[in-house]
Protein backbone atom coordinates (compact mmCIF):
# COMPACT_ATOMS: atom_id res chain seq x y z
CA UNK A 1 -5.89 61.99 150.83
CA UNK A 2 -7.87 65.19 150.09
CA UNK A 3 -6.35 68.64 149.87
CA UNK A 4 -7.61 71.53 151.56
CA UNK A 5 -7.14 75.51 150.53
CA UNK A 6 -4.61 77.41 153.02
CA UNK A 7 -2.35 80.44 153.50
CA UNK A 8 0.31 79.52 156.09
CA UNK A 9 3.84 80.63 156.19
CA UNK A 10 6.64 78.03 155.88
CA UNK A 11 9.79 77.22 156.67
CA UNK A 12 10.42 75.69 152.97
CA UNK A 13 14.15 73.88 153.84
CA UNK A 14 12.06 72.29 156.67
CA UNK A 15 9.12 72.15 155.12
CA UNK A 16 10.82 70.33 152.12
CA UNK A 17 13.07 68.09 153.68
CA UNK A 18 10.62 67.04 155.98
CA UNK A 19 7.83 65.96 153.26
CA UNK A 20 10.34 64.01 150.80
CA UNK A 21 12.01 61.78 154.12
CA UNK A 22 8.27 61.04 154.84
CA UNK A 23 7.63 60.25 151.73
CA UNK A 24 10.72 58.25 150.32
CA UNK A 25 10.49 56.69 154.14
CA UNK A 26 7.10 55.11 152.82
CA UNK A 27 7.93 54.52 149.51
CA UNK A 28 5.70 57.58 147.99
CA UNK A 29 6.08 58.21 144.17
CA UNK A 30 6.06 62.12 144.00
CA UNK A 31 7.21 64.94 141.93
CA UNK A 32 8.08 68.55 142.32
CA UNK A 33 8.50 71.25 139.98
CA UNK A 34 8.41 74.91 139.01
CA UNK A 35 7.47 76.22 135.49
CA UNK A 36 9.71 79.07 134.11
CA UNK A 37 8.40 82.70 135.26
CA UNK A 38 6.83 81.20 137.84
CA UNK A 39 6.62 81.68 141.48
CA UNK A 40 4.46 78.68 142.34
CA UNK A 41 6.30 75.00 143.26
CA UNK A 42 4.22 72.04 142.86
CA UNK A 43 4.23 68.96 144.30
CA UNK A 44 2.17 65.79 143.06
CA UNK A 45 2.15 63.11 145.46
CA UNK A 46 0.55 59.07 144.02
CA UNK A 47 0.01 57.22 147.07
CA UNK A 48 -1.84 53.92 144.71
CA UNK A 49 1.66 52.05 144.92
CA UNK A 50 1.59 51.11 141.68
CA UNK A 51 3.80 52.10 138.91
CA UNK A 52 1.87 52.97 136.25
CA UNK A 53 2.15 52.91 132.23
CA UNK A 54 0.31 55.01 130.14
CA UNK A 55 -0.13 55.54 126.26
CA UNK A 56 0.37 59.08 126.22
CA UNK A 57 -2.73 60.59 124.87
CA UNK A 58 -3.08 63.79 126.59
CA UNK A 59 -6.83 64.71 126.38
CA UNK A 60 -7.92 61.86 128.05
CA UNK A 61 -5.73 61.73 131.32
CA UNK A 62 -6.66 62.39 134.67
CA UNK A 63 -4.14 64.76 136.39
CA UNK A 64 -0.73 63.72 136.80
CA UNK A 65 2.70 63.68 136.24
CA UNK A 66 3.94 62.05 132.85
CA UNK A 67 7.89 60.66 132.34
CA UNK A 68 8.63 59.15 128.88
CA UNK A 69 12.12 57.68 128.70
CA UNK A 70 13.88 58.72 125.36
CA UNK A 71 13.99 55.67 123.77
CA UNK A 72 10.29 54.14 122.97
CA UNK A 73 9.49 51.22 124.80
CA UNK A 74 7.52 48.65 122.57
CA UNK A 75 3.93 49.45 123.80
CA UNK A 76 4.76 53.02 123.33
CA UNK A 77 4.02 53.86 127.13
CA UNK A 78 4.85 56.51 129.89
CA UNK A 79 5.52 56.13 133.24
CA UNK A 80 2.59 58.40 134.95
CA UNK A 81 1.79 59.42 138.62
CA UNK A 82 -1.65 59.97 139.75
CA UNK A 83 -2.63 63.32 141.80
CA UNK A 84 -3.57 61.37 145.25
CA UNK A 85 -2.54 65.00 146.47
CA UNK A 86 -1.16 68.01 145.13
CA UNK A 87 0.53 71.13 147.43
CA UNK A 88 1.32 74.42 146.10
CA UNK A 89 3.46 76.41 147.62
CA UNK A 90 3.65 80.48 147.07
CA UNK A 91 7.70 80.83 146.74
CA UNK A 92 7.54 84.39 146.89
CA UNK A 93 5.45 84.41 149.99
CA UNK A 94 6.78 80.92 151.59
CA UNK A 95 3.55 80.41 151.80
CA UNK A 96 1.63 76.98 151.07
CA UNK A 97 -1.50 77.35 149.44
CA UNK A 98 -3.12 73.99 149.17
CA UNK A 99 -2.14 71.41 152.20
CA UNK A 100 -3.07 67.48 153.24
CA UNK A 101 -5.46 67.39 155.79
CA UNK A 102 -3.40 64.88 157.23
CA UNK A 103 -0.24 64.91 159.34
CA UNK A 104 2.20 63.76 156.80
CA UNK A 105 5.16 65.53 158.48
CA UNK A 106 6.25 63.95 161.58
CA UNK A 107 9.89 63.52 161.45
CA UNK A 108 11.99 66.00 163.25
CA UNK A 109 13.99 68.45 160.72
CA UNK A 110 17.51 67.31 161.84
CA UNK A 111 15.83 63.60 161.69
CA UNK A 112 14.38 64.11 158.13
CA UNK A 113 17.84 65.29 157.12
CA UNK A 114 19.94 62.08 157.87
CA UNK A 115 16.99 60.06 156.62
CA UNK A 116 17.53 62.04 153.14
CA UNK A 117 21.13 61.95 153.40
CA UNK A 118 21.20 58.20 154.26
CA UNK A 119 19.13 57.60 151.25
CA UNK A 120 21.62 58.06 148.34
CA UNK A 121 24.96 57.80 150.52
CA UNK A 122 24.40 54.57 152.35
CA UNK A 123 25.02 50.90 150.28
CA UNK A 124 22.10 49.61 149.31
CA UNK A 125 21.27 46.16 146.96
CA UNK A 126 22.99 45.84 143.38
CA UNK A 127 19.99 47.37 141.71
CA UNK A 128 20.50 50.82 143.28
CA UNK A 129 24.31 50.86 143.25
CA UNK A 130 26.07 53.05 140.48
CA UNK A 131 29.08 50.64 140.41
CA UNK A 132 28.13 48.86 137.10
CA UNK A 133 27.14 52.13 134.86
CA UNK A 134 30.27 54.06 133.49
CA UNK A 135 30.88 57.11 132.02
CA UNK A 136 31.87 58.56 128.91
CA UNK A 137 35.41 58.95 128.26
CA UNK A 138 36.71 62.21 126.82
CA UNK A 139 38.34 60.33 123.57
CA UNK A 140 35.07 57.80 123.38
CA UNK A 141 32.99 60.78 122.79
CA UNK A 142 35.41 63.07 120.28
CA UNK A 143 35.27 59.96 118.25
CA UNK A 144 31.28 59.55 118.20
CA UNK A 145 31.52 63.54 117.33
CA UNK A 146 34.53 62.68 114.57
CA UNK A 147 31.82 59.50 113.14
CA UNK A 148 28.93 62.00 113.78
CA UNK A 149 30.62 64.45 111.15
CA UNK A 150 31.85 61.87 109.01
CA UNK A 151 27.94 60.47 108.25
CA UNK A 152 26.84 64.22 107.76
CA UNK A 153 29.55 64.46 105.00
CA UNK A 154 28.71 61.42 103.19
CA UNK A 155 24.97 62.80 103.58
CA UNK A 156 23.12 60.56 105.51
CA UNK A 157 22.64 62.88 107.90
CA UNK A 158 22.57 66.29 108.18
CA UNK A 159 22.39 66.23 112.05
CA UNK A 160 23.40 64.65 115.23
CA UNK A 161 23.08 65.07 118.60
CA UNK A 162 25.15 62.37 120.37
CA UNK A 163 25.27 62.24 124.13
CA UNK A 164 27.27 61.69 126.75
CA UNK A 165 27.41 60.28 131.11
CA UNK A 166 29.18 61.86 133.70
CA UNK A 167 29.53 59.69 137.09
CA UNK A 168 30.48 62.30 140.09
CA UNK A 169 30.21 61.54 143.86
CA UNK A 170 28.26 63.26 146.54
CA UNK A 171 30.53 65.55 149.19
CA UNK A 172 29.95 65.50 152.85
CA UNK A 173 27.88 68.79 152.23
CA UNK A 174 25.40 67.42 149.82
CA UNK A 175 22.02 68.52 150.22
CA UNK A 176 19.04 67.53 148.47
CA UNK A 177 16.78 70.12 149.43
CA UNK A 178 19.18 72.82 149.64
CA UNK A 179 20.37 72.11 146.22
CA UNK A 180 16.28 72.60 144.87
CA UNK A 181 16.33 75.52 146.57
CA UNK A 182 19.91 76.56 144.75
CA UNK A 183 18.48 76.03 141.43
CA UNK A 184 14.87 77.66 141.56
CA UNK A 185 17.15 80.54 142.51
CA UNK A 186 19.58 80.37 139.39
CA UNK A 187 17.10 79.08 136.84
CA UNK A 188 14.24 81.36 136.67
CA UNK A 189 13.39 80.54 133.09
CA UNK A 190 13.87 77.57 133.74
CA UNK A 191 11.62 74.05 134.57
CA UNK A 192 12.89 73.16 138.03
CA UNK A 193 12.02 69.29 138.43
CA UNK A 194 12.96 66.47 140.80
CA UNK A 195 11.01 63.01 141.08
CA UNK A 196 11.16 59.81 142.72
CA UNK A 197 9.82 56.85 141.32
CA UNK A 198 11.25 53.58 143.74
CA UNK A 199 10.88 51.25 140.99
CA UNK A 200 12.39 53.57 138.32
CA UNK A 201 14.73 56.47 139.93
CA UNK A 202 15.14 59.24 141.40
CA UNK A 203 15.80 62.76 138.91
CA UNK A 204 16.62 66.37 139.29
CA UNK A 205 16.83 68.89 136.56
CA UNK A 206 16.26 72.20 135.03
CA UNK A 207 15.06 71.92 131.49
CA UNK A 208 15.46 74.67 129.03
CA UNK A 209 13.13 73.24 126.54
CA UNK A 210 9.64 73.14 126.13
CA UNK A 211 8.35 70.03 123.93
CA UNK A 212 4.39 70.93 123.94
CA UNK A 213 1.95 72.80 126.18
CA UNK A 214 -1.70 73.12 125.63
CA UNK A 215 -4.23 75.29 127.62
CA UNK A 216 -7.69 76.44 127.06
CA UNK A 217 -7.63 76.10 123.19
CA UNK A 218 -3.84 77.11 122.90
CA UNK A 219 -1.03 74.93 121.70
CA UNK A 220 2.98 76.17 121.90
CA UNK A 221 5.95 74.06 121.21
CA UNK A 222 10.02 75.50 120.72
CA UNK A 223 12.78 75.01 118.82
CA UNK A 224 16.08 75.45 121.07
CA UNK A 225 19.40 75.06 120.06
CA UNK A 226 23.09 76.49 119.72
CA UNK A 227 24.91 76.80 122.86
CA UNK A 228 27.51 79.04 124.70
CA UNK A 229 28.74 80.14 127.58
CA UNK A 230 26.84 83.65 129.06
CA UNK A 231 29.75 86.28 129.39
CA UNK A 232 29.82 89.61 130.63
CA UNK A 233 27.20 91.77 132.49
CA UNK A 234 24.44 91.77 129.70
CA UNK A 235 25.46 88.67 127.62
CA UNK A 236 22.23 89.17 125.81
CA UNK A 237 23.13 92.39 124.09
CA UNK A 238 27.37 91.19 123.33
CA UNK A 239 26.37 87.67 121.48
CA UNK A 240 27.47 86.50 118.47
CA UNK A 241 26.01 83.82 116.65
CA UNK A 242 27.98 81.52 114.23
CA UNK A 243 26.71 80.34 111.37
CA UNK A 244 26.68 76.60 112.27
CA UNK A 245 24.69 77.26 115.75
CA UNK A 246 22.44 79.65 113.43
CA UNK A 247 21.41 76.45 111.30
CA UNK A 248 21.53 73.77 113.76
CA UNK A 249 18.60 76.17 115.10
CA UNK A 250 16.94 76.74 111.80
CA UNK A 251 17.07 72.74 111.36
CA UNK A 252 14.35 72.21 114.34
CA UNK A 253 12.30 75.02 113.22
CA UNK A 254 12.17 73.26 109.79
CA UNK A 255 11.39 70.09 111.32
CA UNK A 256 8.69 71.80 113.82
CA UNK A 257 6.88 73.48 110.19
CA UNK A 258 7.43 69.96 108.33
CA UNK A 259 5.00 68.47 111.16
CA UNK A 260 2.75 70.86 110.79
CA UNK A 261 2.65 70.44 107.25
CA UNK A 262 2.34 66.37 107.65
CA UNK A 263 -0.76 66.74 109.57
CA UNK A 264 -2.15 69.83 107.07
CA UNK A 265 -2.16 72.49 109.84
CA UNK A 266 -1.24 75.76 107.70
CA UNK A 267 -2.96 78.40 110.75
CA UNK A 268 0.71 78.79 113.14
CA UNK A 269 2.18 81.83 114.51
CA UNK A 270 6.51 81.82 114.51
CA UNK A 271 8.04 83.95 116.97
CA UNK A 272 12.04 84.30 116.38
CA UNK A 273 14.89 83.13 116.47
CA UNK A 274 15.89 85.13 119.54
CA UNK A 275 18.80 84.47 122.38
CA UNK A 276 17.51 83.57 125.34
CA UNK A 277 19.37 82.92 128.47
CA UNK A 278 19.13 79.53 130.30
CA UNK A 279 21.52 79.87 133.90
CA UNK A 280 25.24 80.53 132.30
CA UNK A 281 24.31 79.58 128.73
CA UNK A 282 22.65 80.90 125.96
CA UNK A 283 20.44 79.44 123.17
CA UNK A 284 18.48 80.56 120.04
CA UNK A 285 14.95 80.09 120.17
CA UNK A 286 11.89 80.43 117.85
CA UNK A 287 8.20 79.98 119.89
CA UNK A 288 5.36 78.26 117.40
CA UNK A 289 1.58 79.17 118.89
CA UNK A 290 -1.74 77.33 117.32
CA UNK A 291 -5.15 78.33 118.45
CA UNK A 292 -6.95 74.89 118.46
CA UNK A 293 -10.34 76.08 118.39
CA UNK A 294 -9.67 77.96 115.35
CA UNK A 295 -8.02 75.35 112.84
CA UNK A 296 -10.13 72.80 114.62
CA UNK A 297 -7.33 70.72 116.34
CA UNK A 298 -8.19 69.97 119.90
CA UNK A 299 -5.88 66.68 119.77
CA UNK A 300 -3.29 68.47 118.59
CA UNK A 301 -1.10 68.75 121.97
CA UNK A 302 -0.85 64.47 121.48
CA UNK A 303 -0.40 64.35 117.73
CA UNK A 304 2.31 66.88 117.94
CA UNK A 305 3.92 64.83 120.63
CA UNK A 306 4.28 61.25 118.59
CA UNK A 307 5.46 63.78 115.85
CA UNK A 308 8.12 65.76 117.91
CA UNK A 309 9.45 63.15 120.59
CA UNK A 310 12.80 62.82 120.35
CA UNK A 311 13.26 66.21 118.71
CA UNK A 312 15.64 67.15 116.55
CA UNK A 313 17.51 69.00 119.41
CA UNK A 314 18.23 65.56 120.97
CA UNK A 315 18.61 63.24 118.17
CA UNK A 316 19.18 64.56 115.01
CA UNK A 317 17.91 65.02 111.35
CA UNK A 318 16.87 63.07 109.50
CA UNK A 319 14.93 62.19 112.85
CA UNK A 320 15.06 57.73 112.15
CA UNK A 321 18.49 57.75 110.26
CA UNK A 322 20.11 59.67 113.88
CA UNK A 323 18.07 57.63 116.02
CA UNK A 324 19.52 54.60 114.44
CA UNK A 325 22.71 56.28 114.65
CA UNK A 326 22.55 57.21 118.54
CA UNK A 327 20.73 53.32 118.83
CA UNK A 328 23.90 51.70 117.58
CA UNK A 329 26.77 54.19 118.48
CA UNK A 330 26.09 55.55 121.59
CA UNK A 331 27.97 53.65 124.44
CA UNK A 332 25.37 54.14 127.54
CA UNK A 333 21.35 53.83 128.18
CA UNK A 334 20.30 57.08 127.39
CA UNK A 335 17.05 56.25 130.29
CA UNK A 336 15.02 59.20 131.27
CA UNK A 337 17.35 61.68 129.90
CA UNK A 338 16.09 63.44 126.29
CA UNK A 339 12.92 61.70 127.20
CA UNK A 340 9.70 64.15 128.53
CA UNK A 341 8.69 64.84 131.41
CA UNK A 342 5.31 67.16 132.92
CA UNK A 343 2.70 67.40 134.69
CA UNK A 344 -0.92 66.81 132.59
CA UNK A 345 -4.17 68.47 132.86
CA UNK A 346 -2.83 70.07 136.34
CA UNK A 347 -5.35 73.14 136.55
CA UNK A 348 -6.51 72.43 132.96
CA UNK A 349 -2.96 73.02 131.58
CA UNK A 350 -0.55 70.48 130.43
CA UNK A 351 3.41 71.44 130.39
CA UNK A 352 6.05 68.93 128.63
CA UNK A 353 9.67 69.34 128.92
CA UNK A 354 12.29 67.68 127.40
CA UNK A 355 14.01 66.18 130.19
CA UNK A 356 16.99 68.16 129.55
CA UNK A 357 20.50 69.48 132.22
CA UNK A 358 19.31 66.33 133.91
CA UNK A 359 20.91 64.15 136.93
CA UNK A 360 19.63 60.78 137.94
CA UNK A 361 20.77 60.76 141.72
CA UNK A 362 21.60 56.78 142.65
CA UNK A 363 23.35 55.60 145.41
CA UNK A 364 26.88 56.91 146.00
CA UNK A 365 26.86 58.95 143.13
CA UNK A 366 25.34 60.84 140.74
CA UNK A 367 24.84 60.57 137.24
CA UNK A 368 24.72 63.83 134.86
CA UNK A 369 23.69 63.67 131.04
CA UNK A 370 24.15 66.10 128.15
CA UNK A 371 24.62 65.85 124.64
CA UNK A 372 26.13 68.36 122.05
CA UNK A 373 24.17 69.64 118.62
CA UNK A 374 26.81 68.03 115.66
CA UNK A 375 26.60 69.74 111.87
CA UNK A 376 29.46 69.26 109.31
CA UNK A 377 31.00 72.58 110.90
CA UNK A 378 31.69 71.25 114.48
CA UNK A 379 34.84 71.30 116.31
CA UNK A 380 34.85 67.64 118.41
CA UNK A 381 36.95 69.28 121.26
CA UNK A 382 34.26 72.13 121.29
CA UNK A 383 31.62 69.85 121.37
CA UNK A 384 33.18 68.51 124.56
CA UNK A 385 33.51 71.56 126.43
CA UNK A 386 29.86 72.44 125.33
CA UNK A 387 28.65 68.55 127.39
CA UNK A 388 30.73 69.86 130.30
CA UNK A 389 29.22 73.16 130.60
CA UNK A 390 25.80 71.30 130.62
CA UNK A 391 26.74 69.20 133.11
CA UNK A 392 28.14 71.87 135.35
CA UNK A 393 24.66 73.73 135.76
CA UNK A 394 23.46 70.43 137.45
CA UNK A 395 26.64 69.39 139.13
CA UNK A 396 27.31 72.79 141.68
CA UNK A 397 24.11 73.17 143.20
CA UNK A 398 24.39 69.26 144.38
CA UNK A 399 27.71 69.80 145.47
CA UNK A 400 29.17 66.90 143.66
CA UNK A 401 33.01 65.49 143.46
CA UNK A 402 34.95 63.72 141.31
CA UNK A 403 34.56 59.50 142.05
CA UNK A 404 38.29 58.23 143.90
């Protein structure tokens, strides 16, 4: 299906909910997403019914939309949907800019909504259902923060990041569509994503965290981390740092400059640490910027992402010795979540996220993720509240409940 150029005004609830009951209807793999500062949403739609793998190397991809879980499988691949057709839509207009020359929305609005509704509310087969996956209990995860500390002190590590599940229910108001619509509002620097894969799940999120972008001959990856809660009227100008959240920041940095240094690449620009706000929280970030013409890098958008994936922010340092940690202490399947996600070569640019403030939405319930930065100075009941804050940004624009 070809797209053609347009400028028509839209109804986007309608337009929205519309498009994604046609499309789960037929078993579509799409995804839809907004890039921080921007006032475009994009929506890739691969109509080859086939879930594809890729190895991730960016150069040579055709345009799509890439999701790497956050453990590596053993070939190292990606799950990746092909651009059968892309529609952008003009959010500050309503206006859609590129269009299928089809008709691909011919359900009624009040139709498309029960088909939507019915999708993750009604019972479905024992691969869908939420029944079997559990979530983290309160005193399960202070004690994987407690161990967490106790490994930094004896020195094998001098960072974790362990991770937790929360299982919540969807109310009688749930909305899919309105709830998008609820968080391209709140997050504005944020990456507004939601996808639907029918062999691999259906996501929503708005990701803080950039893990690599390249375009034209420039290459920018982040470090992001420390965490609290935005207070007062101009939270950027009233926050205070502590010294642990200052180095648990400086950590990734380092790590960012050590791969640099690995692959010889001397020619970087460092911009920060600065606070930057992310919907109710804030977080220190530094910005790293490499011209690849200049030092001669043009691969460097996939060598820095084998190097970076799973950051430091999600894992730990040293990066294998918390890997192996999370591997064998962790109580859940971490899936999609800490993993990338992005759209590749999409107008000659390439965007990764890390697939952070994440829900995978299954069938009576939802499923929220978030994991807590761990350094010899942490307080395990702070840690806590700091997952639950994370999981709230998610959890009130989908209008969830607690499970009876």
């Amino acid at each position: 299906m070809q797209t053609q150029t347009v400028h028509t005004t839209i109804n986007l609830e309608e337009f929205l909910t519309k498009l994604f009951a046609k499309l789960i209807s037929q078993k579509d793999q799409f995804a839809l997403w907004r890039k921080p500062h921007s006032h475009t949403l994009n929506i890739l739609i691969d109509q080859t019914g086939i879930t594809k793998r890729v190895i991730p190397q960016l150069e040579s991809l055709e345009e799509g939309f890439i999701i790497h879980p956050f453990l590596d499988q053993d070939d190292k691949k990606a799950f990746f949907l092909e651009k059968s057709v892309f529609i952008k839509i003009n959010l500050a207009e309503n206006q859609l800019e590129t269009y299928p020359d089809e008709k691909i929305l011919s359900e009624k609005f009040e139709e498309a909504k029960e088909i939507l509704k019915n999708f993750f509310t009604e019972k479905k087969d024992k691969k869908t259902s939420h029944t079997k996956l559990t979530a983290t209990a309160k005193e399960d995860f202070i004690e994987l923060v407690e161990k967490g500390i106790q490994e930094i002190k004896e020195g094998k590590l001098s960072k974790i990041v362990p991770a937790k599940v929360k299982k919540l229910a969807y109310s009688d108001s749930f909305d899919l569509v309105t709830a998008i619509q609820s968080m391209l509002k709140a997050y504005p620097n944020a990456f507004i994503n939601f996808f639907h894969l029918p062999e691999v799940g259906t996501w929503i999120g708005a990701s803080p965290e950039v893990l690599i972008q390249t375009k034209g001959d420039q290459f920018h990856t982040m470090s992001l981390a420390g965490t609290q809660r935005a207070r007062g009227d101009n939270p950027l100008k009233s926050v205070a740092w502590t010294q642990k959240e200052i180095e648990e920041q400086a950590l990734v940095s380092r790590y960012i400059v050590d791969c640099f240094k690995r692959i010889r690449l001397r020619e970087y620009e460092e911009i920060g640490p600065k606070t930057v706000i992310a919907g109710n929280l804030l977080h220190l970030k530094s910005d790293f910027k490499v011209n690849m013409k200049a030092t001669n890098f043009p691969q460097l958008g996939s060598v820095m992402l084998e190097l970076l994936h799973p950051t430091s922010a999600v894992c730990g340092m040293p990066r294998q010795e918390a890997f192996d940690f999370i591997s064998k202490n962790e109580s859940f399947d971490r899936s999609l979540f800490a993993g990338f996600i992005g759209p590749v070569n999409i107008e000659e640019e390439t965007s990764l996220y890390v697939n952070l403030r994440t829900a995978q939405l299954l069938c009576g319930a939802a499923l929220l993720y978030a994991g807590a930065g761990v350094t010899e100075d942490s307080d395990p009941e702070k840690e806590w509240e700091e997952t639950e804050l994370k999981c709230e940004i998610i959890a009130s624009h989908l209008n969830l409940k607690e499970l009876n």
